[in-house]
Protein backbone atom coordinates (compact mmCIF):
# COMPACT_ATOMS: atom_id res chain seq x y z
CA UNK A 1 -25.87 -20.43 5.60
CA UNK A 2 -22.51 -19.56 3.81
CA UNK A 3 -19.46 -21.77 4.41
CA UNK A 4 -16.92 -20.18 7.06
CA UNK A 5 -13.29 -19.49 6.27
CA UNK A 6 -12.90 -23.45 7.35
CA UNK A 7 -14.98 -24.54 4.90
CA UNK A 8 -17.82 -25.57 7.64
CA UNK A 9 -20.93 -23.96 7.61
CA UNK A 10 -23.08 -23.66 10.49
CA UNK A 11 -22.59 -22.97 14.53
CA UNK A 12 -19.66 -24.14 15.77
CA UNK A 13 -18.87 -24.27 19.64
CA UNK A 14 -15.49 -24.99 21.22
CA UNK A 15 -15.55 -27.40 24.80
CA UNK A 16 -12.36 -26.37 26.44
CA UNK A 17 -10.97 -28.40 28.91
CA UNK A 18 -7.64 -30.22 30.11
CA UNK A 19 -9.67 -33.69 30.49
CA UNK A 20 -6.58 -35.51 32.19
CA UNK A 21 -8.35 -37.97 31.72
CA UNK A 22 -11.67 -37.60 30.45
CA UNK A 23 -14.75 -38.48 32.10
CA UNK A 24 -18.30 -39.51 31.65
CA UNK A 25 -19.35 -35.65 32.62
CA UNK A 26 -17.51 -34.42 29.78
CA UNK A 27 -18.62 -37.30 27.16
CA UNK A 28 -22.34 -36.07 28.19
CA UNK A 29 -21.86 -32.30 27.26
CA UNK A 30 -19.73 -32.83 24.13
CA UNK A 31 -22.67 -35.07 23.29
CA UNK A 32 -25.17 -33.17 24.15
CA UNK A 33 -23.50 -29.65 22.73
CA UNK A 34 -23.27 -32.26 19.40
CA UNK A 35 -27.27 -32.18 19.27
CA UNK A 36 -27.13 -28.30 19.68
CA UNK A 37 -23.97 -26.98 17.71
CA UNK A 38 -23.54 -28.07 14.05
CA UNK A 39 -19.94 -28.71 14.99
CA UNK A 40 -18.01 -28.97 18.38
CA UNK A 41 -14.15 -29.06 18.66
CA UNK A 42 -13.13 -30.44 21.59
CA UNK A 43 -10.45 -27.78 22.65
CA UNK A 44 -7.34 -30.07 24.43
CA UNK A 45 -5.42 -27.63 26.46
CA UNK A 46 -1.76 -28.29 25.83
CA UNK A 47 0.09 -26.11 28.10
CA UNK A 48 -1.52 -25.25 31.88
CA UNK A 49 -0.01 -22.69 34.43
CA UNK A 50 -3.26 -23.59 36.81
CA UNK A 51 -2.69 -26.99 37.03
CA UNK A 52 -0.14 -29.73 37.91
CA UNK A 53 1.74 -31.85 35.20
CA UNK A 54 -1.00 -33.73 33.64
CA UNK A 55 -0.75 -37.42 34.00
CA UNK A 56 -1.36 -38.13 30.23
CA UNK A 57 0.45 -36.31 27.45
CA UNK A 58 -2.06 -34.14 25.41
CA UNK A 59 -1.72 -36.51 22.26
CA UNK A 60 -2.80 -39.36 25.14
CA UNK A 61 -5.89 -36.93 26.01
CA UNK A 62 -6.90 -36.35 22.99
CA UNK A 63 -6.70 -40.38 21.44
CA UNK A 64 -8.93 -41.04 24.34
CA UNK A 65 -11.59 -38.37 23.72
CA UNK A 66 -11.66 -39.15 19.83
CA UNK A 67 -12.25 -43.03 20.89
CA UNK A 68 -14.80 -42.00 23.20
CA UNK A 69 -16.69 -39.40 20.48
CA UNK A 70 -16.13 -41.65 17.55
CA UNK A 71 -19.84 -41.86 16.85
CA UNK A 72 -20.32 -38.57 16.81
CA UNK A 73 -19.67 -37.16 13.04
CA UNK A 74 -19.98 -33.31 14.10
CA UNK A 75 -16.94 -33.64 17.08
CA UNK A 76 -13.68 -32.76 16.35
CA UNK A 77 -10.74 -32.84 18.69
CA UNK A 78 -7.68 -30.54 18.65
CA UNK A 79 -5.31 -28.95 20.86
CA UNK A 80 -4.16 -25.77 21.73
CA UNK A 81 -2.19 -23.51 23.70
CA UNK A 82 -3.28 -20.09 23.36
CA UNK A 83 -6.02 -18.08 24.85
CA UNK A 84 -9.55 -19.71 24.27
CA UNK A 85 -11.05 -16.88 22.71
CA UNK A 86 -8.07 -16.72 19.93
CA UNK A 87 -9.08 -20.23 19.78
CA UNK A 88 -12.38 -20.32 18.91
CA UNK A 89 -11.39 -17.65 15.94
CA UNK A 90 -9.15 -19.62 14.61
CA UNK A 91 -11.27 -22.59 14.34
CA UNK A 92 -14.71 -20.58 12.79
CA UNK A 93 -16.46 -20.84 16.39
CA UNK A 94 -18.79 -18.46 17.83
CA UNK A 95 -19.36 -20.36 21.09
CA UNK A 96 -17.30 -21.86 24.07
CA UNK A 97 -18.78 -24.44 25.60
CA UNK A 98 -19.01 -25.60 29.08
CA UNK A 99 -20.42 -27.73 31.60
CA UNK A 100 -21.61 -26.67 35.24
CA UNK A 101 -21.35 -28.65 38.47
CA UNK A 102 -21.39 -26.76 40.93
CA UNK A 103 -21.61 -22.91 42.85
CA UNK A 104 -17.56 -23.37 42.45
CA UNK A 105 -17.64 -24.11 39.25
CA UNK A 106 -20.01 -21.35 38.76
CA UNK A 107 -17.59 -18.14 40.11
CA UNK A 108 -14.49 -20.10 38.44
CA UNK A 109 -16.89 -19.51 35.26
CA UNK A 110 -18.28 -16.21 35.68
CA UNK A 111 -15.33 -14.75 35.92
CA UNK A 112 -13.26 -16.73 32.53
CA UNK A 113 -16.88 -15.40 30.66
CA UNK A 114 -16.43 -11.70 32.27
CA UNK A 115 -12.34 -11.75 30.65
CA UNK A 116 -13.40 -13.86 27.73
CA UNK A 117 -16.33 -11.29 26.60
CA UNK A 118 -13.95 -8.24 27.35
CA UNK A 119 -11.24 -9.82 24.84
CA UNK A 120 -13.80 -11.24 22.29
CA UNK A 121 -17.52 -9.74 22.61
CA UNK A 122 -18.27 -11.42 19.38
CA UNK A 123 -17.90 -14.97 21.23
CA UNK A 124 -20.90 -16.54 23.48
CA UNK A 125 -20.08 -18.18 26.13
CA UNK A 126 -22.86 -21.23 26.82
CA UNK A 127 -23.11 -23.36 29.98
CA UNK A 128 -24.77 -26.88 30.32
CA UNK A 129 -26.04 -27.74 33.15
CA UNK A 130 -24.12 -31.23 34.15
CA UNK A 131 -26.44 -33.92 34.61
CA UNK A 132 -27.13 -35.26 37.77
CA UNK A 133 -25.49 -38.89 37.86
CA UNK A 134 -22.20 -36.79 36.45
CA UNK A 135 -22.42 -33.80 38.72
CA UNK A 136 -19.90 -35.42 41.11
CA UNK A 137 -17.44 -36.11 38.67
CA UNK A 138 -13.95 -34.33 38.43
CA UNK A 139 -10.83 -35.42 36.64
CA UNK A 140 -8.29 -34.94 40.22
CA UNK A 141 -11.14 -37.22 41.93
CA UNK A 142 -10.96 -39.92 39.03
CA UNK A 143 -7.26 -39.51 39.37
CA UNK A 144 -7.53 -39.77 43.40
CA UNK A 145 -9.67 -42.52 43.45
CA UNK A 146 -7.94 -44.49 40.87
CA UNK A 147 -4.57 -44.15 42.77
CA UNK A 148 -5.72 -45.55 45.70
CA UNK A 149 -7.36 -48.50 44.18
CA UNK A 150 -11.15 -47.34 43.65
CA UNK A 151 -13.30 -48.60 40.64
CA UNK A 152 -13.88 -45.61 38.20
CA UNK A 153 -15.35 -48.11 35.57
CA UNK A 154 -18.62 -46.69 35.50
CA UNK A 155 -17.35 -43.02 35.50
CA UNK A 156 -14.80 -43.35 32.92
CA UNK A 157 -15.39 -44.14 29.06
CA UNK A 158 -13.61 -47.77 29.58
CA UNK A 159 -10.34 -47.00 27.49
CA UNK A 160 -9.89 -44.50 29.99
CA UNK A 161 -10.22 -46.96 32.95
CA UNK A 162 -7.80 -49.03 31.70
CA UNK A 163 -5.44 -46.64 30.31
CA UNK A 164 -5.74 -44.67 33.68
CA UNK A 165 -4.51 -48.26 35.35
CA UNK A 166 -2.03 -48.56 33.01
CA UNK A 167 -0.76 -44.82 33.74
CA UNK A 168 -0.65 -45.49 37.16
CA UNK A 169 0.73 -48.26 37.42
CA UNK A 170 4.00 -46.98 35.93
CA UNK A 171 3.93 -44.09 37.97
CA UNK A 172 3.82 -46.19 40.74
CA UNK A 173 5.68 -48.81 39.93
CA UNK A 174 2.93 -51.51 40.95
């Protein structure tokens, strides 16, 4: 396989998300599009017109996934702030990544893959089935949860738990 314009050679997939915070779902398919991929940049959205100020900055976001993925040699985290598909060219990918829930998640998918393929047929998008024990698992129902005093321990990597306390807790102010 020849070397890309990076200097990587192989299949390389990009896992876009906002992860504010990350959770346990998303550790499992960055891992598991790890075993797939040769290399998988975890795509940090930086800017978001969908969604509400994010409670941690997307420097904070992204220390917490690279703490969580340290293990993992092939997993690179970056942000970015331009359309995915512009994206993935810039960083020598051929793939987006993404994990499935749910029939929500589903039509919210079908239709970014129906403007993504228009704007970049030379870009796959793949889908990972979530596993079960994560299937329930959302970033706004950590963040929910958390705020009103539930455990998310054992659905958080456990920097995240604490940071997400931490967070909180100043937001708060108790």
């Amino acid at each position: 396989m020849e070397a890309s314009s990076n200097g990587f050679a192989g299949r390389i997939a990009v896992c876009p998300g906002s992860y504010d915070p990350v959770t346990n779902g998303h550790i499992d398919i960055i891992r598991r599009g790890a075993r797939v991929f040769d290399k998988v940049v975890v795509a940090v959205v930086n800017a978001s017109v969908r969604k509400s100020q994010p409670l941690f900055s997307a420097d904070e976001r992204v220390e917490l996934i690279e703490q969580s993925l340290i293990d993992l040699p092939n997993v690179e985290v970056k942000k970015f702030d331009v359309l995915i598909v512009d994206f993935a060219r810039e960083v020598g990918a051929t793939s987006i990544l993404k994990g499935l829930r749910a029939i929500s998640d589903f039509e919210y998918e079908f239709e970014m893959n129906q403007l993504n393929s228009t704007m970049a047929p030379d870009i796959e998008s793949v889908y990972m089935m979530s596993s079960p024990k994560f299937s329930f698992i959302s970033s706004s129902g950590i963040k929910e949860m958390a705020r009103f005093g539930g455990d998310v321990s054992e659905l958080v990597p456990p920097q995240v738990s604490v940071r997400l306390a931490e967070a909180l807790k100043a937001q708060t102010g108790h």
